[in-house]
PDB file of N, CA and C in Angstrom:
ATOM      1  N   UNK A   1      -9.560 -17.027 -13.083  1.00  0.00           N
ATOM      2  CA  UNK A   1      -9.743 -15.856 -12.243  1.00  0.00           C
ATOM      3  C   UNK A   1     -10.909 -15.029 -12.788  1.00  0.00           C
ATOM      4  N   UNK A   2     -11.878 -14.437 -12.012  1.00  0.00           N
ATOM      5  CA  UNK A   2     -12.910 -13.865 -12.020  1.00  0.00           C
ATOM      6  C   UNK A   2     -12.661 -12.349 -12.136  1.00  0.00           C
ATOM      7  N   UNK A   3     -12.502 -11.423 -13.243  1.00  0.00           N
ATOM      8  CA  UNK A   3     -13.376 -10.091 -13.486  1.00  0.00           C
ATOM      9  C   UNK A   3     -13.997  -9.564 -12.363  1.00  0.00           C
ATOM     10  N   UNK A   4     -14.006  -8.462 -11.627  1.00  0.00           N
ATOM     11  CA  UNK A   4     -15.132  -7.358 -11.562  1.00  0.00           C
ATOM     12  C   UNK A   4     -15.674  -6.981 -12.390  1.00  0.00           C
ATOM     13  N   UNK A   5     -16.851  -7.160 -12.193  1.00  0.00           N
ATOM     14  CA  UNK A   5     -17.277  -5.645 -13.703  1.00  0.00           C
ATOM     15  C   UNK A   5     -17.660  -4.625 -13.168  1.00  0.00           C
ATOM     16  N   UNK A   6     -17.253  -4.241 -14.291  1.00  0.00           N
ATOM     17  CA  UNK A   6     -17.366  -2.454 -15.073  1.00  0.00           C
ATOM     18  C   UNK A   6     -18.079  -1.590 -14.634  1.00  0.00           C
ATOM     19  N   UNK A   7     -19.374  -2.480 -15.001  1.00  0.00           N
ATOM     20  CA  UNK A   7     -20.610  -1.665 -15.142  1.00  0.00           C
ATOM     21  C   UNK A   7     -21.810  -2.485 -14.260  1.00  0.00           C
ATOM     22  N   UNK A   8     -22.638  -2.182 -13.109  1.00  0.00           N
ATOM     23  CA  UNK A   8     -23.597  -2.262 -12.684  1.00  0.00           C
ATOM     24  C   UNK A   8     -24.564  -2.639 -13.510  1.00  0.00           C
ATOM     25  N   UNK A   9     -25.410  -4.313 -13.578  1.00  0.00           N
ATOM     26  CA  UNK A   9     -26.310  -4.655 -13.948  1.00  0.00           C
ATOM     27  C   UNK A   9     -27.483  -4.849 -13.762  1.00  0.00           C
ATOM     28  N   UNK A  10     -28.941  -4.841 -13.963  1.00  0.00           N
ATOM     29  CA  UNK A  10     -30.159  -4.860 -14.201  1.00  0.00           C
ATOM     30  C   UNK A  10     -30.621  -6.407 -14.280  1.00  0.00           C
ATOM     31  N   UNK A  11     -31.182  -7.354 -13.482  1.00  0.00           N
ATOM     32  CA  UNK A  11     -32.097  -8.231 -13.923  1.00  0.00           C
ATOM     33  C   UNK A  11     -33.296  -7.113 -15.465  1.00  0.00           C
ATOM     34  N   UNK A  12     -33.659  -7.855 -16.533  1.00  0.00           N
ATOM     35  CA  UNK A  12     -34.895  -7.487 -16.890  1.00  0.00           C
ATOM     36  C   UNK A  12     -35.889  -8.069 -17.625  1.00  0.00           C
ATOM     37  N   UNK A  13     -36.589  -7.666 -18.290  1.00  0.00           N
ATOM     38  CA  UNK A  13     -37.575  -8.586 -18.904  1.00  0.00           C
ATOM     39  C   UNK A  13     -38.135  -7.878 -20.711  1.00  0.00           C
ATOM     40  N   UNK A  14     -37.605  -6.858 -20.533  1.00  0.00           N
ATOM     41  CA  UNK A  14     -37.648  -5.985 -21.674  1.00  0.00           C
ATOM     42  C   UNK A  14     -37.129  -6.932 -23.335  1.00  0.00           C
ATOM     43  N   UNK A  15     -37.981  -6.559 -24.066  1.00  0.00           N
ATOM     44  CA  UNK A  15     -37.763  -7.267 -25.486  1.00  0.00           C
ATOM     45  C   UNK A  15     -37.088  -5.947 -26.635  1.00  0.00           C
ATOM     46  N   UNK A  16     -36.279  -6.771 -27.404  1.00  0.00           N
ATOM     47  CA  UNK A  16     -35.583  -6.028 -27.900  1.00  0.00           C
ATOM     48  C   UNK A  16     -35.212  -6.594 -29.380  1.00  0.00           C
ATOM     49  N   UNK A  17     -34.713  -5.512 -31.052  1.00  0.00           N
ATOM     50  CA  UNK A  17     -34.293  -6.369 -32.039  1.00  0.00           C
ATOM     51  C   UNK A  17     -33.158  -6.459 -32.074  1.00  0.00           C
ATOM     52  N   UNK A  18     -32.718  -7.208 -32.245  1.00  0.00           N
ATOM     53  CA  UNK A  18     -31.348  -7.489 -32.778  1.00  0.00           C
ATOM     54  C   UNK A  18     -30.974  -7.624 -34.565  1.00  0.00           C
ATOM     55  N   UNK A  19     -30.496  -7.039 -34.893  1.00  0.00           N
ATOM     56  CA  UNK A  19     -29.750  -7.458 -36.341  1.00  0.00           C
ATOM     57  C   UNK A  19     -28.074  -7.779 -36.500  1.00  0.00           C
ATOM     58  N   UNK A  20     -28.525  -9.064 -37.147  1.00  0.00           N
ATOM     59  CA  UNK A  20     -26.636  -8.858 -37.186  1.00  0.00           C
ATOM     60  C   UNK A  20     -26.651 -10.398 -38.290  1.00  0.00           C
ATOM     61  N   UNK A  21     -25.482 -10.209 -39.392  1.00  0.00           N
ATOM     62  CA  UNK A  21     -25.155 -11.488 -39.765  1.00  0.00           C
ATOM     63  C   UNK A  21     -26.327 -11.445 -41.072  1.00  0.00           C
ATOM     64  N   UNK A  22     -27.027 -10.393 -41.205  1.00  0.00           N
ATOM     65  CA  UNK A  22     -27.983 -10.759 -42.375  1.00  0.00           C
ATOM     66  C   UNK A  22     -29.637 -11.148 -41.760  1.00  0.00           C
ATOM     67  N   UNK A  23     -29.487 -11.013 -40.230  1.00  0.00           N
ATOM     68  CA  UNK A  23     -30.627 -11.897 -39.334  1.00  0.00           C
ATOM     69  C   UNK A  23     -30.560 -11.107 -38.665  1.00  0.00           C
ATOM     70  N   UNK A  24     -32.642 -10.836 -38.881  1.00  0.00           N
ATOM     71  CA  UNK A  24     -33.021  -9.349 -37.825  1.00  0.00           C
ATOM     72  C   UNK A  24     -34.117 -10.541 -36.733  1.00  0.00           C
ATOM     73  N   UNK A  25     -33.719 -10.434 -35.393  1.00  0.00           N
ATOM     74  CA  UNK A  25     -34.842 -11.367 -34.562  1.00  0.00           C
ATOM     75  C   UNK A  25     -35.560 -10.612 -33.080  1.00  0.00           C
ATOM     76  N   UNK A  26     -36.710 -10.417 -32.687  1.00  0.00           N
ATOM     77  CA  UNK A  26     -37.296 -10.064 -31.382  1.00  0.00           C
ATOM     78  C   UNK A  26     -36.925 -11.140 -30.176  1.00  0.00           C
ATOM     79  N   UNK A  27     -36.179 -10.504 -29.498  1.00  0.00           N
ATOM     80  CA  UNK A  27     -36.096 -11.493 -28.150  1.00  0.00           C
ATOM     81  C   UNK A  27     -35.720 -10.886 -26.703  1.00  0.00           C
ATOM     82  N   UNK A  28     -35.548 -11.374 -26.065  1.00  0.00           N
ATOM     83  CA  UNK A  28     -36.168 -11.031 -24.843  1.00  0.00           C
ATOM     84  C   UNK A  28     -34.418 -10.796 -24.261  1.00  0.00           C
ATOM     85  N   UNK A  29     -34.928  -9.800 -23.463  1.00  0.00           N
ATOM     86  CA  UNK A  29     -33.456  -9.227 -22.657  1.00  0.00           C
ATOM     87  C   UNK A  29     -32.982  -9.869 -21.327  1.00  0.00           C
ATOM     88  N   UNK A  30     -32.096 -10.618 -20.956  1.00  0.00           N
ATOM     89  CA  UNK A  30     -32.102 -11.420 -19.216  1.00  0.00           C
ATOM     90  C   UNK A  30     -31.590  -9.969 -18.703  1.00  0.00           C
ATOM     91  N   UNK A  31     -30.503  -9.162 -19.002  1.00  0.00           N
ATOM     92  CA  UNK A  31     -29.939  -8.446 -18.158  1.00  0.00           C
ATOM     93  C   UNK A  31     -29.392  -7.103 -18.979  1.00  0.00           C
ATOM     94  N   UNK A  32     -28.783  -5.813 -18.238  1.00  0.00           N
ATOM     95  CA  UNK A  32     -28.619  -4.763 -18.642  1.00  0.00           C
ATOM     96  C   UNK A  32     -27.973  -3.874 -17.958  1.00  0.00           C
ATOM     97  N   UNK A  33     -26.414  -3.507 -18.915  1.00  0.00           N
ATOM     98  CA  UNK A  33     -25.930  -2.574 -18.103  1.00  0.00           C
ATOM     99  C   UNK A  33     -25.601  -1.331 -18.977  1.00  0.00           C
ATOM    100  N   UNK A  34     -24.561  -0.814 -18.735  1.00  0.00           N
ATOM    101  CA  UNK A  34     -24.211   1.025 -19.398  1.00  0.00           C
ATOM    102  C   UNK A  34     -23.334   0.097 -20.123  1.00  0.00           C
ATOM    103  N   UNK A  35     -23.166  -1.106 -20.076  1.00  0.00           N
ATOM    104  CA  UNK A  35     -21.655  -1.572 -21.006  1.00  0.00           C
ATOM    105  C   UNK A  35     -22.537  -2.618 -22.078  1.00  0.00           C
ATOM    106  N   UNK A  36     -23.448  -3.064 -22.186  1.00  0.00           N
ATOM    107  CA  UNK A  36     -24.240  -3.829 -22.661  1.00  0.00           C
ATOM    108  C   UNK A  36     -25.541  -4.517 -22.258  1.00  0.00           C
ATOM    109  N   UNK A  37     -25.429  -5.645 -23.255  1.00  0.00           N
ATOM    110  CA  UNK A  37     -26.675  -6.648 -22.490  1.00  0.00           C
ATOM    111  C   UNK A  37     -26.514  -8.163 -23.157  1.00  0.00           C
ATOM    112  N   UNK A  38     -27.838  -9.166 -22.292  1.00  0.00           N
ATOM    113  CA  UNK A  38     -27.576 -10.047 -22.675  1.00  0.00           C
ATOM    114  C   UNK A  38     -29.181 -10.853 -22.877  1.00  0.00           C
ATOM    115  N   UNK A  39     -28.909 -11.167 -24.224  1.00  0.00           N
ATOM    116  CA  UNK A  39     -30.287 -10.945 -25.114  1.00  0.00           C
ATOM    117  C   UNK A  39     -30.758 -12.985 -24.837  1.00  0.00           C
ATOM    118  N   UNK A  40     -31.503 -13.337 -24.486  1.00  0.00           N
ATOM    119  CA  UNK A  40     -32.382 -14.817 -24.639  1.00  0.00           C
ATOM    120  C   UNK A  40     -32.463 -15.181 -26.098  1.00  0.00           C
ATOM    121  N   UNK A  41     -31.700 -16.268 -26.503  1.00  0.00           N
ATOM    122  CA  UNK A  41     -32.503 -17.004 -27.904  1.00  0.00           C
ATOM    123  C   UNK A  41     -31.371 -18.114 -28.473  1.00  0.00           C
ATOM    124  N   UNK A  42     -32.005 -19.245 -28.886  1.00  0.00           N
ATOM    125  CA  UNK A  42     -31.664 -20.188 -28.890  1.00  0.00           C
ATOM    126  C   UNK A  42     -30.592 -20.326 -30.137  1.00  0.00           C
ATOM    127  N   UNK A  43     -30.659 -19.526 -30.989  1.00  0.00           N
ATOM    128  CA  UNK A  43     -29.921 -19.478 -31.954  1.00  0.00           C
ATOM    129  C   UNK A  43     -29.049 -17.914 -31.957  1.00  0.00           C
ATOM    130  N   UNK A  44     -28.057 -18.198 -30.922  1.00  0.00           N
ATOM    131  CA  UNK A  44     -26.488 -16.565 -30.691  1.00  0.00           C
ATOM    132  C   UNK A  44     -26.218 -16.539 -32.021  1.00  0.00           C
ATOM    133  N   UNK A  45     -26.046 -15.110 -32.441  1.00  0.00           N
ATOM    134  CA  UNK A  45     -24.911 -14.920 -33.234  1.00  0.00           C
ATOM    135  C   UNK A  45     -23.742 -15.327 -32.953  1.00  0.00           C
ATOM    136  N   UNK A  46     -22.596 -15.226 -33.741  1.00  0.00           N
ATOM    137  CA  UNK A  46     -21.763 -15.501 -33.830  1.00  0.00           C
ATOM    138  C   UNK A  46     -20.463 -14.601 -33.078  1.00  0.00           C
ATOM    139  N   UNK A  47     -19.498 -15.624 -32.228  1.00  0.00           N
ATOM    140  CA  UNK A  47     -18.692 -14.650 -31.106  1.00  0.00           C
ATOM    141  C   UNK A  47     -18.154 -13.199 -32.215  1.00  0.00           C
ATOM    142  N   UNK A  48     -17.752 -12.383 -31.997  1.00  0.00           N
ATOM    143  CA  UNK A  48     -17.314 -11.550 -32.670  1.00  0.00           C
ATOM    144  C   UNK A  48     -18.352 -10.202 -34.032  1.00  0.00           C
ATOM    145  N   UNK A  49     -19.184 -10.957 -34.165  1.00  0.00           N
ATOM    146  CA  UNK A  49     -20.301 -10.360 -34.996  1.00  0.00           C
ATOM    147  C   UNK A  49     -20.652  -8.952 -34.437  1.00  0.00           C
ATOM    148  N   UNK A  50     -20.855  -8.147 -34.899  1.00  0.00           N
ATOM    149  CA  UNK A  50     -21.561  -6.750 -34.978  1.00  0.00           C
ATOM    150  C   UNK A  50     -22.625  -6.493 -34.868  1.00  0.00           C
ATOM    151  N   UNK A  51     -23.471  -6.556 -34.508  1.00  0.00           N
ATOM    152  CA  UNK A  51     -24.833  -5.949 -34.172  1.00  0.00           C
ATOM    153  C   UNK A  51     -25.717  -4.913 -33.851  1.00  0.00           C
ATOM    154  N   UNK A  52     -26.685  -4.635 -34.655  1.00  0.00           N
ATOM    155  CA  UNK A  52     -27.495  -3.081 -33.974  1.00  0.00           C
ATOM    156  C   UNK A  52     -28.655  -4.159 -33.331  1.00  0.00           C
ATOM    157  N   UNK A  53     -29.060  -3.265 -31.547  1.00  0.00           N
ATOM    158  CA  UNK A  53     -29.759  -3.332 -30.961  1.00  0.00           C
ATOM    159  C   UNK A  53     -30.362  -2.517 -30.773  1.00  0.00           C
ATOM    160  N   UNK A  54     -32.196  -2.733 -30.739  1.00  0.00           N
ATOM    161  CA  UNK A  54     -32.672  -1.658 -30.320  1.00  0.00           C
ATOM    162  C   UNK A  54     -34.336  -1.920 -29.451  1.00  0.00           C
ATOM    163  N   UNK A  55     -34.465  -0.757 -28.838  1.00  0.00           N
ATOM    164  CA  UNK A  55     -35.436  -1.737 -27.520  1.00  0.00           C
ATOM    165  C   UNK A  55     -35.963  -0.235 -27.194  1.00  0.00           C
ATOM    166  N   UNK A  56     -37.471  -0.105 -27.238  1.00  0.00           N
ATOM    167  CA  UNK A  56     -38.401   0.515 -26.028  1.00  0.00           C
ATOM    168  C   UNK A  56     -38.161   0.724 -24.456  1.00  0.00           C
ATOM    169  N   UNK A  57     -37.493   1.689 -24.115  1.00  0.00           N
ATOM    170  CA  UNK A  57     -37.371   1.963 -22.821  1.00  0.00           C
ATOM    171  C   UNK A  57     -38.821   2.263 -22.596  1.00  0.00           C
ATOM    172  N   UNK A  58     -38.989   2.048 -20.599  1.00  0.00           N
ATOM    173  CA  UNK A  58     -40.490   2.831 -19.848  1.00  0.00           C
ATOM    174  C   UNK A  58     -40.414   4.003 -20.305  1.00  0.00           C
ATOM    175  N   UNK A  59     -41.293   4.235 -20.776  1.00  0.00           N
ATOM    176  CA  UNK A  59     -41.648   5.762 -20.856  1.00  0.00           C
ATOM    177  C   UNK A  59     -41.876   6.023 -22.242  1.00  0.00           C
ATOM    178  N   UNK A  60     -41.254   4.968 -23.359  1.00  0.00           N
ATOM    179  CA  UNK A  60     -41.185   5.075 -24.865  1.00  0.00           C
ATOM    180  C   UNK A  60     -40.239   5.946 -25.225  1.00  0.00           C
ATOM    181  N   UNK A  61     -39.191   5.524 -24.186  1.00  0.00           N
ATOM    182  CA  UNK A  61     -37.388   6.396 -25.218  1.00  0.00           C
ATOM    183  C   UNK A  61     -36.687   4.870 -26.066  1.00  0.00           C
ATOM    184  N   UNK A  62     -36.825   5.134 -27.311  1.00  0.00           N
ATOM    185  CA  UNK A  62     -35.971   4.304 -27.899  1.00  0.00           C
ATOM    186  C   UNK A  62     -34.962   4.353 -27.998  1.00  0.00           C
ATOM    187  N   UNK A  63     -34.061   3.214 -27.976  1.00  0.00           N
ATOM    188  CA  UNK A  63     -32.810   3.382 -27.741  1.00  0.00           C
ATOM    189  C   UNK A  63     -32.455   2.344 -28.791  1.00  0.00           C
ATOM    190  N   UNK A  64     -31.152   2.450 -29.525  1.00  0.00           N
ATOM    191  CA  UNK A  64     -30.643   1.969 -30.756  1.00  0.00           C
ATOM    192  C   UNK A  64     -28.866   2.183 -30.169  1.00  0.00           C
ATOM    193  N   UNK A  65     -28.264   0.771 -30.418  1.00  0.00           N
ATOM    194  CA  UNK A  65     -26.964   1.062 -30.214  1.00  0.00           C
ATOM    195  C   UNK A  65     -26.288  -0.068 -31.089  1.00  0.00           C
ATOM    196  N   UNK A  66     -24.943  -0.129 -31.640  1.00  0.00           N
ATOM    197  CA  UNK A  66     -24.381  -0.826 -32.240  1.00  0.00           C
ATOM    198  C   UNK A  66     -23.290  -1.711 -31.053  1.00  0.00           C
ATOM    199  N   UNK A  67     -23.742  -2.990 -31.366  1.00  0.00           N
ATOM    200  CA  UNK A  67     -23.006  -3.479 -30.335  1.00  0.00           C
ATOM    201  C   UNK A  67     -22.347  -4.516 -30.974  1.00  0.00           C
ATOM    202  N   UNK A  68     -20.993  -5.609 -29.929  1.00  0.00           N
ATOM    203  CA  UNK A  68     -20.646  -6.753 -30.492  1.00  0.00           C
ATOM    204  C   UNK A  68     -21.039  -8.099 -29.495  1.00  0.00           C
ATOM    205  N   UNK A  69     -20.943  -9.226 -30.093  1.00  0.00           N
ATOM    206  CA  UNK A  69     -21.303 -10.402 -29.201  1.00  0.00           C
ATOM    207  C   UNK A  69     -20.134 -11.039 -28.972  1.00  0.00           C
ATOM    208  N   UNK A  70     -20.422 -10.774 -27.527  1.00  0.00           N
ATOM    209  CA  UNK A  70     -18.666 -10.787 -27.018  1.00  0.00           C
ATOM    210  C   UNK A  70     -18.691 -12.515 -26.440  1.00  0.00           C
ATOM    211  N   UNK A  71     -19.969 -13.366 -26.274  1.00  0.00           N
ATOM    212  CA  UNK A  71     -19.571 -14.924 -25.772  1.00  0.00           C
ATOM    213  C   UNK A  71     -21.024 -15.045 -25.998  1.00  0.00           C
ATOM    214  N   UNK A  72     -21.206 -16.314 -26.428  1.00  0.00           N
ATOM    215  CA  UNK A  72     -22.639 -17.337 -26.229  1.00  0.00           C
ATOM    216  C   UNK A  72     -22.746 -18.074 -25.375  1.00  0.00           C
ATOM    217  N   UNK A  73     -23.844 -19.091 -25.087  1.00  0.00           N
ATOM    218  CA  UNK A  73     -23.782 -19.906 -24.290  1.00  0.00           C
ATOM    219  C   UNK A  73     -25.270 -20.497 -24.870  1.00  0.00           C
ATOM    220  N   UNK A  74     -25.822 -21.743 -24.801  1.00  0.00           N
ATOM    221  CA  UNK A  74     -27.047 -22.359 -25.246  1.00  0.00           C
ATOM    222  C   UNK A  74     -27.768 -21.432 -25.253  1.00  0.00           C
ATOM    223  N   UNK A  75     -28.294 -21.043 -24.169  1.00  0.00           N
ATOM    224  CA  UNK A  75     -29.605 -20.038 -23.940  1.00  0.00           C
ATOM    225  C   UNK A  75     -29.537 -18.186 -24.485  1.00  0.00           C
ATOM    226  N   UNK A  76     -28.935 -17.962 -25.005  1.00  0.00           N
ATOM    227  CA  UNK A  76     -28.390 -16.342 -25.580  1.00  0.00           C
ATOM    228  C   UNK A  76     -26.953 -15.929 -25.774  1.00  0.00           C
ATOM    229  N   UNK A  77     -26.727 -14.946 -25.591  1.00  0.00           N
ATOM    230  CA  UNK A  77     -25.703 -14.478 -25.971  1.00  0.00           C
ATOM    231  C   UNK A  77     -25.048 -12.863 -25.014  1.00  0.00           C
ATOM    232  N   UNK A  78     -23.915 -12.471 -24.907  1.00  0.00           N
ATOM    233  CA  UNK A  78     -23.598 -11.367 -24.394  1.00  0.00           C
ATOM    234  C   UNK A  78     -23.008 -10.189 -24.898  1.00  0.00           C
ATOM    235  N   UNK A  79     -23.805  -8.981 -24.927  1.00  0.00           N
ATOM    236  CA  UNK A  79     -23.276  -8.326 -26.615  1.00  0.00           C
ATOM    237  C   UNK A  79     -22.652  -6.961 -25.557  1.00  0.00           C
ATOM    238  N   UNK A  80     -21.583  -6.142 -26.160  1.00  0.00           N
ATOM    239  CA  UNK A  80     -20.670  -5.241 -25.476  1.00  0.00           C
ATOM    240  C   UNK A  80     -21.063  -3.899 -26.746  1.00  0.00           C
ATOM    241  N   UNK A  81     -21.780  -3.173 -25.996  1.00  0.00           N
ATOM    242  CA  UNK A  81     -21.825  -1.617 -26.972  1.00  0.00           C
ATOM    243  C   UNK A  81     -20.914  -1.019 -27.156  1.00  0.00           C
ATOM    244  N   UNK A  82     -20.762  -0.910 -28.408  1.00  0.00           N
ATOM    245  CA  UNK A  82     -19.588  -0.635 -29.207  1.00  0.00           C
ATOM    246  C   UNK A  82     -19.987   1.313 -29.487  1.00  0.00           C
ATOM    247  N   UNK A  83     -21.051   1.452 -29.873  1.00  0.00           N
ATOM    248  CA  UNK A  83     -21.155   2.561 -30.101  1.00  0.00           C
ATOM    249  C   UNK A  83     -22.828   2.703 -29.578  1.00  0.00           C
ATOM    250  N   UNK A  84     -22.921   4.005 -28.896  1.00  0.00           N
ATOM    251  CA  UNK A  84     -24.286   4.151 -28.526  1.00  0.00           C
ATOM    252  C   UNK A  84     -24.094   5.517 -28.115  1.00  0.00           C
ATOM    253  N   UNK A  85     -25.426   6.704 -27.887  1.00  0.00           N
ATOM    254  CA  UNK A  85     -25.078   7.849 -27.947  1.00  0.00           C
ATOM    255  C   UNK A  85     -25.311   8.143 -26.496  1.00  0.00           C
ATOM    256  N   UNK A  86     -25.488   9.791 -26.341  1.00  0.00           N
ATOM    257  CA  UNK A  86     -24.681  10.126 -24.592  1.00  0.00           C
ATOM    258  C   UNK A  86     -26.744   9.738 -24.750  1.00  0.00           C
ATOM    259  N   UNK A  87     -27.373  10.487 -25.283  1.00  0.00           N
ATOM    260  CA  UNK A  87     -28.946  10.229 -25.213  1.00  0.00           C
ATOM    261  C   UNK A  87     -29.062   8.962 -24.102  1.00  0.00           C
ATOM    262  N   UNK A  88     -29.032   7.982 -25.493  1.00  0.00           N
ATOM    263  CA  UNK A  88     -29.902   6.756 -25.268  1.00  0.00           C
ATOM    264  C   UNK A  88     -28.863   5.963 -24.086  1.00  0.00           C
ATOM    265  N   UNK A  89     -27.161   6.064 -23.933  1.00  0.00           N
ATOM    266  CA  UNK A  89     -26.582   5.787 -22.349  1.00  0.00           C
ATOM    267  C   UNK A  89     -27.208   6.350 -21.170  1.00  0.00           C
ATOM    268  N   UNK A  90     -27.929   8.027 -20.783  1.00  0.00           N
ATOM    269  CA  UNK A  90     -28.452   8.508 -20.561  1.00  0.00           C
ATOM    270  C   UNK A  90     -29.943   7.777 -19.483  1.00  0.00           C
ATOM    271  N   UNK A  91     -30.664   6.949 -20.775  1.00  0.00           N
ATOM    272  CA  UNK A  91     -32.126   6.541 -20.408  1.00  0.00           C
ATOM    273  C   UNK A  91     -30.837   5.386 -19.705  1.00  0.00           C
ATOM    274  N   UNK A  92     -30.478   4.614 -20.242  1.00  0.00           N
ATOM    275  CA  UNK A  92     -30.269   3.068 -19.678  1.00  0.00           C
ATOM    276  C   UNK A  92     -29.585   3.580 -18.088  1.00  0.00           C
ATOM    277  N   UNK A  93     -28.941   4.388 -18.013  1.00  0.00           N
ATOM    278  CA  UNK A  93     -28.407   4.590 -16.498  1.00  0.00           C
ATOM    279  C   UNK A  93     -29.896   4.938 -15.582  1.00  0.00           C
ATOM    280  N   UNK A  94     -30.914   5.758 -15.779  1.00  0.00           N
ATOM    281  CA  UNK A  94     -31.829   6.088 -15.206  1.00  0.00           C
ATOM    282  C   UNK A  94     -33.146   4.836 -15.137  1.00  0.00           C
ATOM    283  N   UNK A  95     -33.007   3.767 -16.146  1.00  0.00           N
ATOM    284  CA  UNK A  95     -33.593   2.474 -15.655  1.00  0.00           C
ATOM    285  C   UNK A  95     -32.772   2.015 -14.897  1.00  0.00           C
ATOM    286  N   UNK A  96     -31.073   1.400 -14.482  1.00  0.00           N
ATOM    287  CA  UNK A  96     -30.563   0.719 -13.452  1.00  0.00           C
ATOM    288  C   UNK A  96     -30.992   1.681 -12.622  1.00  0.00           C
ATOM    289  N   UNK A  97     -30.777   3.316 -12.283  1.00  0.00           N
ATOM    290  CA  UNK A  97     -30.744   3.770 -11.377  1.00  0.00           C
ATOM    291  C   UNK A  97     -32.547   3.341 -10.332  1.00  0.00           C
ATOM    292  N   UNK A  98     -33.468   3.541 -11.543  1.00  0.00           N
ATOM    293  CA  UNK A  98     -34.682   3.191 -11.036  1.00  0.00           C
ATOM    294  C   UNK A  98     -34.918   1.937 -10.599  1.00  0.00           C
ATOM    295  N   UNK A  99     -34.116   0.875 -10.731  1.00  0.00           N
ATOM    296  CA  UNK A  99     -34.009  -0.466 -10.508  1.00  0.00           C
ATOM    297  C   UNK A  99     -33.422  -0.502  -9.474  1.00  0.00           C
ATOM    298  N   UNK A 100     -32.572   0.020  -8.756  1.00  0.00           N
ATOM    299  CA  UNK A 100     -31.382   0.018  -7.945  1.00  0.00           C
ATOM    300  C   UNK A 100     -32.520   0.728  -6.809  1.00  0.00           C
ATOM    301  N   UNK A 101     -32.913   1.795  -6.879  1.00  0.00           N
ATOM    302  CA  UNK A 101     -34.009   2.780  -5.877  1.00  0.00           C
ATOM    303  C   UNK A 101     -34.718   1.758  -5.729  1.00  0.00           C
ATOM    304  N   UNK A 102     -35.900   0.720  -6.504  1.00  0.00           N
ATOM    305  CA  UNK A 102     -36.956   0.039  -5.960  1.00  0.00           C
ATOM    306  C   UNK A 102     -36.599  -1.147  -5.162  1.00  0.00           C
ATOM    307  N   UNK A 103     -35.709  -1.620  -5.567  1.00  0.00           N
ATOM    308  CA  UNK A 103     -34.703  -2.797  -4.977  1.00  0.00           C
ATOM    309  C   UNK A 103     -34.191  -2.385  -3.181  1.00  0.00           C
ATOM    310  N   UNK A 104     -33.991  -0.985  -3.601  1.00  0.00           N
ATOM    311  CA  UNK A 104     -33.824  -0.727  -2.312  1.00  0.00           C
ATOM    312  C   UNK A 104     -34.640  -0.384  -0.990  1.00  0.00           C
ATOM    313  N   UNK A 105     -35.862   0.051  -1.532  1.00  0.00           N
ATOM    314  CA  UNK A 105     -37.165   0.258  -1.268  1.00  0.00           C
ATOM    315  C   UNK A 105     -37.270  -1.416  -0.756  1.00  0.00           C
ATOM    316  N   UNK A 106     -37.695  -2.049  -1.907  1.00  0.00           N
ATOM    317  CA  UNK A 106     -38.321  -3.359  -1.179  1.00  0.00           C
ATOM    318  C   UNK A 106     -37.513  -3.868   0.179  1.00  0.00           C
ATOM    319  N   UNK A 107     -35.701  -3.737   0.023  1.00  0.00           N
ATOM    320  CA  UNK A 107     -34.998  -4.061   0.680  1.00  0.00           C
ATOM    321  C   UNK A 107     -35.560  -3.639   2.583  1.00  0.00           C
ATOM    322  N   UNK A 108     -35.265  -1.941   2.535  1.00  0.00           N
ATOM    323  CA  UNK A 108     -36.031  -1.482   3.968  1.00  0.00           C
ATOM    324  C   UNK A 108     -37.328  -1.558   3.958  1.00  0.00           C
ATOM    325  N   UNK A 109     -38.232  -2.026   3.261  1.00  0.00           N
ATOM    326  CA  UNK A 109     -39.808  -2.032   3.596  1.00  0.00           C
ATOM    327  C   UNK A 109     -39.897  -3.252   5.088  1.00  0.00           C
ATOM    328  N   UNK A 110     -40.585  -3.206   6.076  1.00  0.00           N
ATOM    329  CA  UNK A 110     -40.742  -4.520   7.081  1.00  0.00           C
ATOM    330  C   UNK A 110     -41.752  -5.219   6.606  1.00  0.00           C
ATOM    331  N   UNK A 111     -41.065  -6.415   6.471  1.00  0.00           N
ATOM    332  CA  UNK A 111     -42.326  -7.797   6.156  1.00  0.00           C
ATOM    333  C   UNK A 111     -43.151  -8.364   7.433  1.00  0.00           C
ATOM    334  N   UNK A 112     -44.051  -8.219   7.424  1.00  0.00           N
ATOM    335  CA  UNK A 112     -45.134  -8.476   8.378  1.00  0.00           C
ATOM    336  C   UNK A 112     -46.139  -9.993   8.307  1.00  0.00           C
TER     337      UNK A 112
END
């Protein structure tokens, strides 16, 4: 049986560090919500592991949150923020929200 989720997600393309396990690595973000994200790279941490993430929002708001890696799969991993502040939750709602507005934009624009 299939979950709803939680939290409203983001396609993105944004790069981000990860530390966790003794191993700090740059990699690339597939997706993004107010509940987490889910980071590209061939070598996941480990299910259960702890992690600080942290990533350049548009505009140059950094954002730093302690998260866990809640499942892997070959291609990355899916990490659940464990702790992150009202700030930097703050920016990440106002990128989906800006994601959600252009999406919708393209949606009513007429293709000609």
């Amino acid at each position: 049986m299939h979950r709803a989720r939680r939290y409203d997600r983001i396609d993105t393309r944004l790069r981000c560090w990860c530390e966790g396990e003794g191993v700090t690595f740059y990699a690339r973000m597939a997706n993004l919500s107010e509940g987490g994200l889910f980071v590209r790279t061939r070598t996941p941490l480990d299910v259960g592991t702890q992690a600080t993430v942290r990533f350049e929002a548009p505009r140059g708001a950094e954002i730093s949150a302690q998260a866990r890696v809640m499942w892997t799969r070959p291609d990355g991993m899916g990490l659940r923020f464990d702790s992150i502040d009202e700030a930097a939750l703050a920016v990440i709602r106002r990128i989906i929200d800006n994601d959600s507005l252009a999406k919708e934009k393209m949606d009513s624009d007429p293709i000609w």
